[in-house]
PDB file of N, CA and C in Angstrom:
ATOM      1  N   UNK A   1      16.750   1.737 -24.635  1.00  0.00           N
ATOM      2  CA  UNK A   1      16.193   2.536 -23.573  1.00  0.00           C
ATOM      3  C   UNK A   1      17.286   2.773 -22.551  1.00  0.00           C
ATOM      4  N   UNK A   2      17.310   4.283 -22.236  1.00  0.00           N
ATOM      5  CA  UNK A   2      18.383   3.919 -21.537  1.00  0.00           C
ATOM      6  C   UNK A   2      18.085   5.191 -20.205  1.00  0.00           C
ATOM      7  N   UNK A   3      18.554   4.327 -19.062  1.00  0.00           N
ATOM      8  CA  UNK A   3      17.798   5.460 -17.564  1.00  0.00           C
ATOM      9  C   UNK A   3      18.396   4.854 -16.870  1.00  0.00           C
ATOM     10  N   UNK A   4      18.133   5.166 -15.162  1.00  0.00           N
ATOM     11  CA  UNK A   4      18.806   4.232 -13.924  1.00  0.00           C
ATOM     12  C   UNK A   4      17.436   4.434 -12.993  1.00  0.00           C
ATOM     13  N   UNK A   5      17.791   3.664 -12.261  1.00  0.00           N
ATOM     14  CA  UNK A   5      16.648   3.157 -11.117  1.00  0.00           C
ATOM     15  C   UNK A   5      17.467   3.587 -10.006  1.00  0.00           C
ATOM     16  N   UNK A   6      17.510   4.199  -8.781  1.00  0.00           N
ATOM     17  CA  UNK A   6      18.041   4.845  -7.717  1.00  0.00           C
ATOM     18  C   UNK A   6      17.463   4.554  -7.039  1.00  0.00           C
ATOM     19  N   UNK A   7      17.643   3.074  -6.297  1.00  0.00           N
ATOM     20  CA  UNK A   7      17.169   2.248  -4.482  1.00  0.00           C
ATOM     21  C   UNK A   7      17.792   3.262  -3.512  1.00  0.00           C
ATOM     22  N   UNK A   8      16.897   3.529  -2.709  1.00  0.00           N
ATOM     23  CA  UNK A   8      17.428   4.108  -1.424  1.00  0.00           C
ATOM     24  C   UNK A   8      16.325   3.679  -0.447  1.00  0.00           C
ATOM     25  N   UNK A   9      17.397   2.838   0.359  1.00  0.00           N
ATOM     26  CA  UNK A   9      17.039   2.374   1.959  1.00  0.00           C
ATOM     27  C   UNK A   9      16.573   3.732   2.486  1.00  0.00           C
ATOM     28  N   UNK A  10      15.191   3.294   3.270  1.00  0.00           N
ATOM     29  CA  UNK A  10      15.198   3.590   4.791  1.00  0.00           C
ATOM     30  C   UNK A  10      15.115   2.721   5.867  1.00  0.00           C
ATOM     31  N   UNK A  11      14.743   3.381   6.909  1.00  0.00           N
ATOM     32  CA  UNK A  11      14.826   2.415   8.109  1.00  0.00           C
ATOM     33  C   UNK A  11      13.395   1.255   8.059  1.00  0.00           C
ATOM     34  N   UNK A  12      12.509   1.523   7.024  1.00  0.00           N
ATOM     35  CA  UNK A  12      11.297   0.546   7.195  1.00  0.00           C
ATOM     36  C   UNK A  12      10.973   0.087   5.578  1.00  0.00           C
ATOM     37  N   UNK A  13      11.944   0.801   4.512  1.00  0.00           N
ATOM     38  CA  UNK A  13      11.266   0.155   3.600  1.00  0.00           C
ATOM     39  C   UNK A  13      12.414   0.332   2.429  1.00  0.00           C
ATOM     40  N   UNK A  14      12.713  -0.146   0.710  1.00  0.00           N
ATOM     41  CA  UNK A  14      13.310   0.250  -0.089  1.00  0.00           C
ATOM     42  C   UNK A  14      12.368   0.904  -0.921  1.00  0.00           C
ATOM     43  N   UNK A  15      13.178   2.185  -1.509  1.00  0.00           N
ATOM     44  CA  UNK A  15      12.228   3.491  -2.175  1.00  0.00           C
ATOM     45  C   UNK A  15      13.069   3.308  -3.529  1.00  0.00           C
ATOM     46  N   UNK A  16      12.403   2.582  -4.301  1.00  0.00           N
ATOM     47  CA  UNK A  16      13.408   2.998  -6.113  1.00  0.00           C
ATOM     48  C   UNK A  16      12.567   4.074  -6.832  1.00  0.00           C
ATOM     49  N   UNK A  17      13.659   5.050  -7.215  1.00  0.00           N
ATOM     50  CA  UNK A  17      13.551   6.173  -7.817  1.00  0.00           C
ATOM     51  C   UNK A  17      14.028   5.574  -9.754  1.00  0.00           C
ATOM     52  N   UNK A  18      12.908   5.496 -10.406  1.00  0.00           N
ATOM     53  CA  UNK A  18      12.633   5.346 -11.974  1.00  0.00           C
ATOM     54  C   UNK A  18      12.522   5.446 -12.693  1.00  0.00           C
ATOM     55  N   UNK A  19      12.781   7.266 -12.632  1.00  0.00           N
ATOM     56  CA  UNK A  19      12.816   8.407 -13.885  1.00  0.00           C
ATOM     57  C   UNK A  19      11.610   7.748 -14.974  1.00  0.00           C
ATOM     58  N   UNK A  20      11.918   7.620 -15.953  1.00  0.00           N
ATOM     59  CA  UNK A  20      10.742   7.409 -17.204  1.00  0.00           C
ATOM     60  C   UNK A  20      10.426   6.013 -17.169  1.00  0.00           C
ATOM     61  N   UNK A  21      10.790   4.988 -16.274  1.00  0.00           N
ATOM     62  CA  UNK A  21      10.634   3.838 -16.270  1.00  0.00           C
ATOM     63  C   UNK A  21       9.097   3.195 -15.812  1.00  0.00           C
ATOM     64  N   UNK A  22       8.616   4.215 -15.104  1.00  0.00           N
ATOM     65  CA  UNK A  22       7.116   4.489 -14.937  1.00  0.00           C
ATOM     66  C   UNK A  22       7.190   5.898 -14.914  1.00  0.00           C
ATOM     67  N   UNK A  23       6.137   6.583 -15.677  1.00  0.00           N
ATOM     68  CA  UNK A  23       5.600   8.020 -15.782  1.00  0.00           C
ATOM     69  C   UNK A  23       4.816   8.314 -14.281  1.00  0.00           C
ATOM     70  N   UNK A  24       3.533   7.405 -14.100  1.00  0.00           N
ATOM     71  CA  UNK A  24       3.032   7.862 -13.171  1.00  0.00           C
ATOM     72  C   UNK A  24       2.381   6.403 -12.807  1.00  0.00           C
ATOM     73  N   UNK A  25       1.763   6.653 -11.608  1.00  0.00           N
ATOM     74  CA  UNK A  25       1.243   4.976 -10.612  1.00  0.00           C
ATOM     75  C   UNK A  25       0.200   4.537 -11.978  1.00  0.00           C
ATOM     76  N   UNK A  26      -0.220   5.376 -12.775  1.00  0.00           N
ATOM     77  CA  UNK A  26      -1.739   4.617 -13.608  1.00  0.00           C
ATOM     78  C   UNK A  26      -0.952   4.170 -14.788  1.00  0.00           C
ATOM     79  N   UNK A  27       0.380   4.396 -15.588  1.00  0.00           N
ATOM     80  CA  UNK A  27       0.691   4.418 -16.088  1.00  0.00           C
ATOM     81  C   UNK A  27       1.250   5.548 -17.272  1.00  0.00           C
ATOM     82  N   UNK A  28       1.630   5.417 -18.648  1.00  0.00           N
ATOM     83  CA  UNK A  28       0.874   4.968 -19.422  1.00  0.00           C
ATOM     84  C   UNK A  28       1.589   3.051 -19.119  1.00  0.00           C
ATOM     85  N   UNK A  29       0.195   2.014 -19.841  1.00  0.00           N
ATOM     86  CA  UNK A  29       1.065   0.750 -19.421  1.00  0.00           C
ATOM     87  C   UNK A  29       1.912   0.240 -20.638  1.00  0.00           C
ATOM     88  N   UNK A  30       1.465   1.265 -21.726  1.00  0.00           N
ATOM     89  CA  UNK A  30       2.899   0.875 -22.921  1.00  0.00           C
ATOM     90  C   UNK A  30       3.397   2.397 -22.859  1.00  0.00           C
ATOM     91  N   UNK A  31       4.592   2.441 -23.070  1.00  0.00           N
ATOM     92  CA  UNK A  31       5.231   3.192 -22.912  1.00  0.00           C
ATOM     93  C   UNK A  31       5.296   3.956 -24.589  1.00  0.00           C
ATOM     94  N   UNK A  32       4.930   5.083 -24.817  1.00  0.00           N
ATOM     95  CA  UNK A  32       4.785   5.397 -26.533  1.00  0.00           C
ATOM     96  C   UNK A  32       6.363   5.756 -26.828  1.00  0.00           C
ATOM     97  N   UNK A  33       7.205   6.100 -25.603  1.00  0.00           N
ATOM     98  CA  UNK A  33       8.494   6.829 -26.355  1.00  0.00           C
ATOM     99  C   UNK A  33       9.509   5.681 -26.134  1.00  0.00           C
ATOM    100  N   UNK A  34       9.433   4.342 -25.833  1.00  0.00           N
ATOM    101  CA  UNK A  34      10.385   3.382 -25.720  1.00  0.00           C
ATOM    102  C   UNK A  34      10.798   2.893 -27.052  1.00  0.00           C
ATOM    103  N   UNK A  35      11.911   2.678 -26.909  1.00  0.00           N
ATOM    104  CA  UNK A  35      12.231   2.312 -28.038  1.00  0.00           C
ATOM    105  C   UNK A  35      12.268   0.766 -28.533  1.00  0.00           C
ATOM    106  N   UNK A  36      12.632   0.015 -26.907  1.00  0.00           N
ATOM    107  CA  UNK A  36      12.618  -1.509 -26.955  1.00  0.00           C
ATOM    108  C   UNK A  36      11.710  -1.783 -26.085  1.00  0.00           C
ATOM    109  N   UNK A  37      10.209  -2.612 -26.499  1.00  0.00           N
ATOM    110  CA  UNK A  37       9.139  -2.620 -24.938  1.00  0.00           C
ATOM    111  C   UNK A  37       9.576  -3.541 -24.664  1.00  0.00           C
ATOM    112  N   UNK A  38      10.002  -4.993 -24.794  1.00  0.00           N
ATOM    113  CA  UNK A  38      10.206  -6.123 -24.803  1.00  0.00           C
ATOM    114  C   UNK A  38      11.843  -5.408 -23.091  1.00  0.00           C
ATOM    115  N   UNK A  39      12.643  -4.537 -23.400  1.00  0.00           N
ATOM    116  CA  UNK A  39      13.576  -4.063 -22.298  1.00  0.00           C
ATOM    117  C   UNK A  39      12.638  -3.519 -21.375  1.00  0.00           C
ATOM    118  N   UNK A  40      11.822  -2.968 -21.891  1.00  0.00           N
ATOM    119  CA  UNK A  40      11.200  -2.022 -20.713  1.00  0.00           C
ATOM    120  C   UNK A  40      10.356  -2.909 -19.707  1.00  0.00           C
ATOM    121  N   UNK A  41       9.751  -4.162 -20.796  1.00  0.00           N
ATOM    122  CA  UNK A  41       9.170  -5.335 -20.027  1.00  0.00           C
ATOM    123  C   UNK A  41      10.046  -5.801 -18.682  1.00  0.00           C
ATOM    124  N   UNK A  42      11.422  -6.151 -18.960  1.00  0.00           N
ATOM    125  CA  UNK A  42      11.853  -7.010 -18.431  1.00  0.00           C
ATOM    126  C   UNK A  42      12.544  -6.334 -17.221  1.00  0.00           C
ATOM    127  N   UNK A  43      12.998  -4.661 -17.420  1.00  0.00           N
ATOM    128  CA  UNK A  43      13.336  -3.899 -16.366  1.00  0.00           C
ATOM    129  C   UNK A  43      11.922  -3.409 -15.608  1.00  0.00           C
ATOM    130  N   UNK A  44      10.673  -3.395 -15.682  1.00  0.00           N
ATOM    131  CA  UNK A  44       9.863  -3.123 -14.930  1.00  0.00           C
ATOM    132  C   UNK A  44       9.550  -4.308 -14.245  1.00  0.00           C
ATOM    133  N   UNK A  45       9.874  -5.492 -14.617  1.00  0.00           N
ATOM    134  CA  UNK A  45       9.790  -6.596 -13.702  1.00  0.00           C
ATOM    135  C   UNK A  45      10.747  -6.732 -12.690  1.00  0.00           C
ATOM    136  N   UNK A  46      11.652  -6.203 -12.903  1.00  0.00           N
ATOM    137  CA  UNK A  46      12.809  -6.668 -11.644  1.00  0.00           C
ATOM    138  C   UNK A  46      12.690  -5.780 -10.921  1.00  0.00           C
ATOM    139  N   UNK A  47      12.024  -4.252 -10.761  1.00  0.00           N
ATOM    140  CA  UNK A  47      11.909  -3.374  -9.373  1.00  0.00           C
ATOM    141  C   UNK A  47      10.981  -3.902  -8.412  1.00  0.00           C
ATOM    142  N   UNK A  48      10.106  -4.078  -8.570  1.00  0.00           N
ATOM    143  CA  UNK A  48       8.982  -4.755  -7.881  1.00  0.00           C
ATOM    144  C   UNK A  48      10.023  -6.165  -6.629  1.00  0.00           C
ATOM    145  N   UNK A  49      10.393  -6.795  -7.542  1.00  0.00           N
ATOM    146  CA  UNK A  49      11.301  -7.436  -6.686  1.00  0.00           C
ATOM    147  C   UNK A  49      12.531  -7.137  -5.316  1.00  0.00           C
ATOM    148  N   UNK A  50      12.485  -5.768  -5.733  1.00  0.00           N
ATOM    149  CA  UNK A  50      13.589  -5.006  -4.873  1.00  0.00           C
ATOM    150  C   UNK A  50      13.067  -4.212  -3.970  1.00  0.00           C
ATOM    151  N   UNK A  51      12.272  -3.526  -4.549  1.00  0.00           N
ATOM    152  CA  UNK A  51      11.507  -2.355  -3.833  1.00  0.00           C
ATOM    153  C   UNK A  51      10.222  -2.482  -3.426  1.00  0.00           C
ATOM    154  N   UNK A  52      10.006  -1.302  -1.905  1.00  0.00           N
ATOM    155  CA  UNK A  52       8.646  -1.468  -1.518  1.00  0.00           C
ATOM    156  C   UNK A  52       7.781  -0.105  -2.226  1.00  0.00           C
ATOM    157  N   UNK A  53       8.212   0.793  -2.629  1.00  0.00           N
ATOM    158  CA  UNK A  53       7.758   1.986  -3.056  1.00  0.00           C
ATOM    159  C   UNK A  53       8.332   2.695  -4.785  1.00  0.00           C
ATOM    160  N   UNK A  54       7.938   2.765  -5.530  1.00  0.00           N
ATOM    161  CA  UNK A  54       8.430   3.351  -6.596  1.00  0.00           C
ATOM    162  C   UNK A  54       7.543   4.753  -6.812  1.00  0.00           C
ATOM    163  N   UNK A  55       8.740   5.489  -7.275  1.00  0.00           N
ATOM    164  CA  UNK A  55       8.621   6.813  -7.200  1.00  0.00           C
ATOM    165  C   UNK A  55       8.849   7.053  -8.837  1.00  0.00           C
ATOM    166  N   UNK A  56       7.999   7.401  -9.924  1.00  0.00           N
ATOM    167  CA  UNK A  56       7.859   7.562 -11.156  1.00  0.00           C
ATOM    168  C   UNK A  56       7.893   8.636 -11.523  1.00  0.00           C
ATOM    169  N   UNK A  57       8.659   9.013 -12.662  1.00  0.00           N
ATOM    170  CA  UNK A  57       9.256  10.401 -13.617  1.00  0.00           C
ATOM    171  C   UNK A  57       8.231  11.315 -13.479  1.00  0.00           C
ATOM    172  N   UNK A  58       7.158  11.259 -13.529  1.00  0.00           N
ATOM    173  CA  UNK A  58       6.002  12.566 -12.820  1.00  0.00           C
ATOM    174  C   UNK A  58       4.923  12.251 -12.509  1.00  0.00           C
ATOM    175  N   UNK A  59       4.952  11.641 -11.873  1.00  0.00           N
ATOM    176  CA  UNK A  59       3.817  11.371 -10.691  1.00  0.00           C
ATOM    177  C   UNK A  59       4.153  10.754  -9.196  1.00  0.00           C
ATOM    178  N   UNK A  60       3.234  10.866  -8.434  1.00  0.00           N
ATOM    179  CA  UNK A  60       3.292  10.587  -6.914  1.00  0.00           C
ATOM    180  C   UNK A  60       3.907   9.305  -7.073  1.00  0.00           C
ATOM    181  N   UNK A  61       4.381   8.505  -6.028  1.00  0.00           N
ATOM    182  CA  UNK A  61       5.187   7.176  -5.372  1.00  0.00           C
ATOM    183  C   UNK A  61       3.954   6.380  -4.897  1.00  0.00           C
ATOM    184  N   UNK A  62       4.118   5.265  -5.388  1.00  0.00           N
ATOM    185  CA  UNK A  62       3.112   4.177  -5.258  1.00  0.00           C
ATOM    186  C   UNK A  62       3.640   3.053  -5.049  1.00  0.00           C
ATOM    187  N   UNK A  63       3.070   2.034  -4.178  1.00  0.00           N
ATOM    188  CA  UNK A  63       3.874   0.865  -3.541  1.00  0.00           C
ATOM    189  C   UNK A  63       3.989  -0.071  -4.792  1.00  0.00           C
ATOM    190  N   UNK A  64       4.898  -0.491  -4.827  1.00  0.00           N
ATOM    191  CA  UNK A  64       5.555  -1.374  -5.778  1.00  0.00           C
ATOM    192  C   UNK A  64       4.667  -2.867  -5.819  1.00  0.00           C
ATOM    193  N   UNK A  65       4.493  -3.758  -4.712  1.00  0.00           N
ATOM    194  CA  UNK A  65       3.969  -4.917  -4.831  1.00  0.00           C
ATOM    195  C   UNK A  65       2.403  -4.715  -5.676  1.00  0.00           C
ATOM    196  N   UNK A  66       1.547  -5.543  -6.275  1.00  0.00           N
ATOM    197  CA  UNK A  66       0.862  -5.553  -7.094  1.00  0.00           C
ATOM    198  C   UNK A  66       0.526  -4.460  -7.688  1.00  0.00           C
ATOM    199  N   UNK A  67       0.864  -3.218  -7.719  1.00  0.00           N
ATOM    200  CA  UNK A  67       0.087  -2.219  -8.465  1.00  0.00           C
ATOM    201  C   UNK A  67       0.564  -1.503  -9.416  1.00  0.00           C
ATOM    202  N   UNK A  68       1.922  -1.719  -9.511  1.00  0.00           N
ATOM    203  CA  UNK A  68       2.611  -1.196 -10.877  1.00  0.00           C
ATOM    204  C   UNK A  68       2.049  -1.740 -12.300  1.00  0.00           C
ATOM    205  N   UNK A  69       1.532  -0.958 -12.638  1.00  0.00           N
ATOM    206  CA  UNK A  69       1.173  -0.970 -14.391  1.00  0.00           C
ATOM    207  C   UNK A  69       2.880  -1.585 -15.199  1.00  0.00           C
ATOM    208  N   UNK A  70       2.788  -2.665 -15.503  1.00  0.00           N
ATOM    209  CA  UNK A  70       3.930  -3.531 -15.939  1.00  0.00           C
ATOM    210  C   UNK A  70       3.787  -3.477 -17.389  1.00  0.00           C
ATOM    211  N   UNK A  71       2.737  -3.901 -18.173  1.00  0.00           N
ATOM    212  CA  UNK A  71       3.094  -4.231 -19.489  1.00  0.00           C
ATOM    213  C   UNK A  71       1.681  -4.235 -20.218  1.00  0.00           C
ATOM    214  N   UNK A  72       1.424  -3.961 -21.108  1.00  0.00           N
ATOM    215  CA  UNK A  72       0.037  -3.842 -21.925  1.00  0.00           C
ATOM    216  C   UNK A  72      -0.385  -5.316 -21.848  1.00  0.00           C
ATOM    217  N   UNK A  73       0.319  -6.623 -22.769  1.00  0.00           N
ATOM    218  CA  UNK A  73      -0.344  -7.775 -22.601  1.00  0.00           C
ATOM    219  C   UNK A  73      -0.579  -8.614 -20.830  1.00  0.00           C
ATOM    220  N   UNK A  74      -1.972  -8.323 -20.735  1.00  0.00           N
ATOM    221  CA  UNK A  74      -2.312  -9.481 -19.824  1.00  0.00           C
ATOM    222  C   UNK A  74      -1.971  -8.392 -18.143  1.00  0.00           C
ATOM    223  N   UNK A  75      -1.467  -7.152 -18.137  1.00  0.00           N
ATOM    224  CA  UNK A  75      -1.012  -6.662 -17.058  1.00  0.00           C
ATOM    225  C   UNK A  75      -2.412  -5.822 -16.492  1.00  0.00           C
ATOM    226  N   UNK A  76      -2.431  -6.185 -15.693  1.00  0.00           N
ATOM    227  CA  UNK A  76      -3.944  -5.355 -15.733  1.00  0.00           C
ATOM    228  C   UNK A  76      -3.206  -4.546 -14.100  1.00  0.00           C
ATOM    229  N   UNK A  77      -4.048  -3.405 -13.933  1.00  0.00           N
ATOM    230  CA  UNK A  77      -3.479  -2.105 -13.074  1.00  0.00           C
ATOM    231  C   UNK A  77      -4.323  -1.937 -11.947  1.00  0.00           C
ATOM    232  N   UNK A  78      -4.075  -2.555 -10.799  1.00  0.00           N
ATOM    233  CA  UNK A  78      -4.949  -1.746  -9.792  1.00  0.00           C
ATOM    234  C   UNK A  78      -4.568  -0.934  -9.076  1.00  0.00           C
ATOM    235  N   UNK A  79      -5.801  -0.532  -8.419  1.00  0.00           N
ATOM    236  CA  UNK A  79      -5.394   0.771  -7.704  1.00  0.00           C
ATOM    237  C   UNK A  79      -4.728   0.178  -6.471  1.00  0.00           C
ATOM    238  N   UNK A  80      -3.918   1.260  -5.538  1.00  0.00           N
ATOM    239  CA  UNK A  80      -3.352   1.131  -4.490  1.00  0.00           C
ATOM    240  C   UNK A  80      -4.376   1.142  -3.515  1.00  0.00           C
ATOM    241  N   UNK A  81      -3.979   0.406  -2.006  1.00  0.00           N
ATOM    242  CA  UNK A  81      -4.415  -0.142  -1.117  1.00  0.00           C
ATOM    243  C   UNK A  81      -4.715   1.276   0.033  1.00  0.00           C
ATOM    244  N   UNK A  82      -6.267   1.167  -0.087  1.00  0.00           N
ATOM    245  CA  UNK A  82      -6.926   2.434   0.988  1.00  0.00           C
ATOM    246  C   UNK A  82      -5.738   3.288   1.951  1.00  0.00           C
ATOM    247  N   UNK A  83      -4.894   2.241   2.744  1.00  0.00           N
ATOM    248  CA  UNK A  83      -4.312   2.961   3.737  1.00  0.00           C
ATOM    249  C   UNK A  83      -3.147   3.212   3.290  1.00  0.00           C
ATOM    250  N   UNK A  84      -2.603   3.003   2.240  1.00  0.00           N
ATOM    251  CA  UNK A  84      -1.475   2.778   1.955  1.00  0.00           C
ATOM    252  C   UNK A  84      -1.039   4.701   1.504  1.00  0.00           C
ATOM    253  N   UNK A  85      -0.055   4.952   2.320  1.00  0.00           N
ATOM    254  CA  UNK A  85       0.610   6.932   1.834  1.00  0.00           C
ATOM    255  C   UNK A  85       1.959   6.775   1.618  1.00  0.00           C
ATOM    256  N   UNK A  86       2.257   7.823   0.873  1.00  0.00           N
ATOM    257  CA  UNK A  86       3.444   7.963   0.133  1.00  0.00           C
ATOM    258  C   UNK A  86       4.082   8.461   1.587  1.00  0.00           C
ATOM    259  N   UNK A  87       5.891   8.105   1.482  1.00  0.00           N
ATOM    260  CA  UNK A  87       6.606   8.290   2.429  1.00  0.00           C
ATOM    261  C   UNK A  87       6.739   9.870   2.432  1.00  0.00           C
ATOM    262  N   UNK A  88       6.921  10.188   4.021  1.00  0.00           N
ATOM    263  CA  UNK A  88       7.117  11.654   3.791  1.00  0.00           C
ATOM    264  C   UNK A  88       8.599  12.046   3.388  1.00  0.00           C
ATOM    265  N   UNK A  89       9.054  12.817   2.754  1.00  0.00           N
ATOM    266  CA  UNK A  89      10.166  13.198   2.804  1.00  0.00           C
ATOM    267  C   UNK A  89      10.638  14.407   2.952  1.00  0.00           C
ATOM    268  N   UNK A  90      11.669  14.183   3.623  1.00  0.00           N
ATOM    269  CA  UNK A  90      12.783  16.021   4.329  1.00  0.00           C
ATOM    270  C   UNK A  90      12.614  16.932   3.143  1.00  0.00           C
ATOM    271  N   UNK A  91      12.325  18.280   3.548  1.00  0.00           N
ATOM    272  CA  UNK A  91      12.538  19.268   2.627  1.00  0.00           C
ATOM    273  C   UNK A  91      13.908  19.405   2.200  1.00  0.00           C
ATOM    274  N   UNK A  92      14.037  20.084   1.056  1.00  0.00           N
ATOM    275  CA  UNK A  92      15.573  20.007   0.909  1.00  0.00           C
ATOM    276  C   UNK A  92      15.697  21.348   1.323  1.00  0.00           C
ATOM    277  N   UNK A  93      17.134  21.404   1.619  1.00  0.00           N
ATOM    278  CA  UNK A  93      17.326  22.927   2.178  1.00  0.00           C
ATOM    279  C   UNK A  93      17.770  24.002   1.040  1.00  0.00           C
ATOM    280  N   UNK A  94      17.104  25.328   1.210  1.00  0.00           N
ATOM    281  CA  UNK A  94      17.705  26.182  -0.002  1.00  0.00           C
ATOM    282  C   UNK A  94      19.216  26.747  -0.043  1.00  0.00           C
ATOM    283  N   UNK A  95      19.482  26.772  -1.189  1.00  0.00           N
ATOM    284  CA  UNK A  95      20.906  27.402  -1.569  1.00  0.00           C
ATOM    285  C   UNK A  95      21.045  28.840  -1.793  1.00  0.00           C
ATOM    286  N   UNK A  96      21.298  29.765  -1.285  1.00  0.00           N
ATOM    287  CA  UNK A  96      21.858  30.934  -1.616  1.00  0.00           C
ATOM    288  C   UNK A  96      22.438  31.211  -2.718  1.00  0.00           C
ATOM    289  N   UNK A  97      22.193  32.073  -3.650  1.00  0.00           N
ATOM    290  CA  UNK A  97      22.916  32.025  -4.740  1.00  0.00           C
ATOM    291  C   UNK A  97      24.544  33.310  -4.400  1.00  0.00           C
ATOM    292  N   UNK A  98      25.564  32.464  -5.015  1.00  0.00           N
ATOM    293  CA  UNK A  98      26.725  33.026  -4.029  1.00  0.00           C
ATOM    294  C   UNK A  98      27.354  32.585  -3.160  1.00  0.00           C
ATOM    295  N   UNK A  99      28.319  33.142  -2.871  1.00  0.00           N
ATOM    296  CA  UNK A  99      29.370  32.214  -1.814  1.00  0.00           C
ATOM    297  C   UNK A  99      29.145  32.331  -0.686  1.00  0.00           C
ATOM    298  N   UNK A 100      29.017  33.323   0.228  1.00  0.00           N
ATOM    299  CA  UNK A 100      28.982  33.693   1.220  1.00  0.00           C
ATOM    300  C   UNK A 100      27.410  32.985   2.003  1.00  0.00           C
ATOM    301  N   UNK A 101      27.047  32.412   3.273  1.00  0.00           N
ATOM    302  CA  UNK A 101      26.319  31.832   3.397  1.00  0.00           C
ATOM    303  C   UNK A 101      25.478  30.725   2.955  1.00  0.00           C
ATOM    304  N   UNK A 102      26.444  29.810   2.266  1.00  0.00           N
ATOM    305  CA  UNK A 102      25.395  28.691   0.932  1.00  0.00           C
ATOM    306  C   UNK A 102      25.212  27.819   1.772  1.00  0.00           C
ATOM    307  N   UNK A 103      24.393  26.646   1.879  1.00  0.00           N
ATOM    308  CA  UNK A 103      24.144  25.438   2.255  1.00  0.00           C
ATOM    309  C   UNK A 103      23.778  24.688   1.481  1.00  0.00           C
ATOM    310  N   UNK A 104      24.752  23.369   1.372  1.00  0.00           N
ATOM    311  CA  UNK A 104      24.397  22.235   0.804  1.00  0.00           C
ATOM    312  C   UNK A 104      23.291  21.472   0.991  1.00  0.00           C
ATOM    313  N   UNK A 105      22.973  20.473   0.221  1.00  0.00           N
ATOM    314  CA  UNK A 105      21.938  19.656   0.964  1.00  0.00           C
ATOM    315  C   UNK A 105      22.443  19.121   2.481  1.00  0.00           C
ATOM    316  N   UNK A 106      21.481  19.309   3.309  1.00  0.00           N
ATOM    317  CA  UNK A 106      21.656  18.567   4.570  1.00  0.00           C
ATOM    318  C   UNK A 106      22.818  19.703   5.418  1.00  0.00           C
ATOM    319  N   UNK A 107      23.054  20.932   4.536  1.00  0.00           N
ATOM    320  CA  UNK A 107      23.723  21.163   5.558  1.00  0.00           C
ATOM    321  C   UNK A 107      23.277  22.622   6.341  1.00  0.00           C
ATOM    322  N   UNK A 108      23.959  23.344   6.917  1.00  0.00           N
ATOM    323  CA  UNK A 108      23.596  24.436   7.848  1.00  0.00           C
ATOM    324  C   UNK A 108      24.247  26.140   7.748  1.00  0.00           C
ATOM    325  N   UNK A 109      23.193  26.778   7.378  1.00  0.00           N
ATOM    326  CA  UNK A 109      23.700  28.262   6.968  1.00  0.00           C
ATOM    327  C   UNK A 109      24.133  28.880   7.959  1.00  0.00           C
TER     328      UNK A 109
END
């Protein structure tokens, strides 16, 4: 299996970004396209440890402590906590296609 997990600090919490490492907050909780579950076991255990929020390959960002769908045996899935909302985040800014007037991310046309 092979992907990266992308931690990014903010000022109140750590946000890991998990591409296919979770699909979405409900799961699926076995993964059908892994190739090793026994890896996928052992890397979905160590974000939770790092992070307060995980953000999954297509679906919304869901807080990491108890509610990540971890593993088919014995992992059972709850739902997230009433008050609990996904962080807001900055729009990204658009690019011009072309040279003249472009802006990068974060930057100013």
């Amino acid at each position: 299996m092979r992907g990266i997990t992308l931690p990014a600090g903010t000022p109140t919490e750590v946000v890991a970004f998990v591409g296919d490492l979770w699909w979405r907050p409900n799961g699926p909780v076995e993964d059908p396209m892994a190739p090793d579950h026994e890896v996928l076991r052992r890397s979905r255990l160590r974000v939770p440890d790092t992070a307060d929020v995980i953000v999954p390959g297509h679906g919304p960002a869901f807080p990491a402590a108890g509610t990540a769908p971890l593993w088919a045996a014995g992992a059972a899935v709850a739902a997230a906590p009433p008050r609990w909302r996904a962080p807001i985040l900055e729009p990204r800014t658009r690019c011009r296609a072309g040279g003249a007037g472009r802006a990068g991310v974060g930057g100013r046309r």
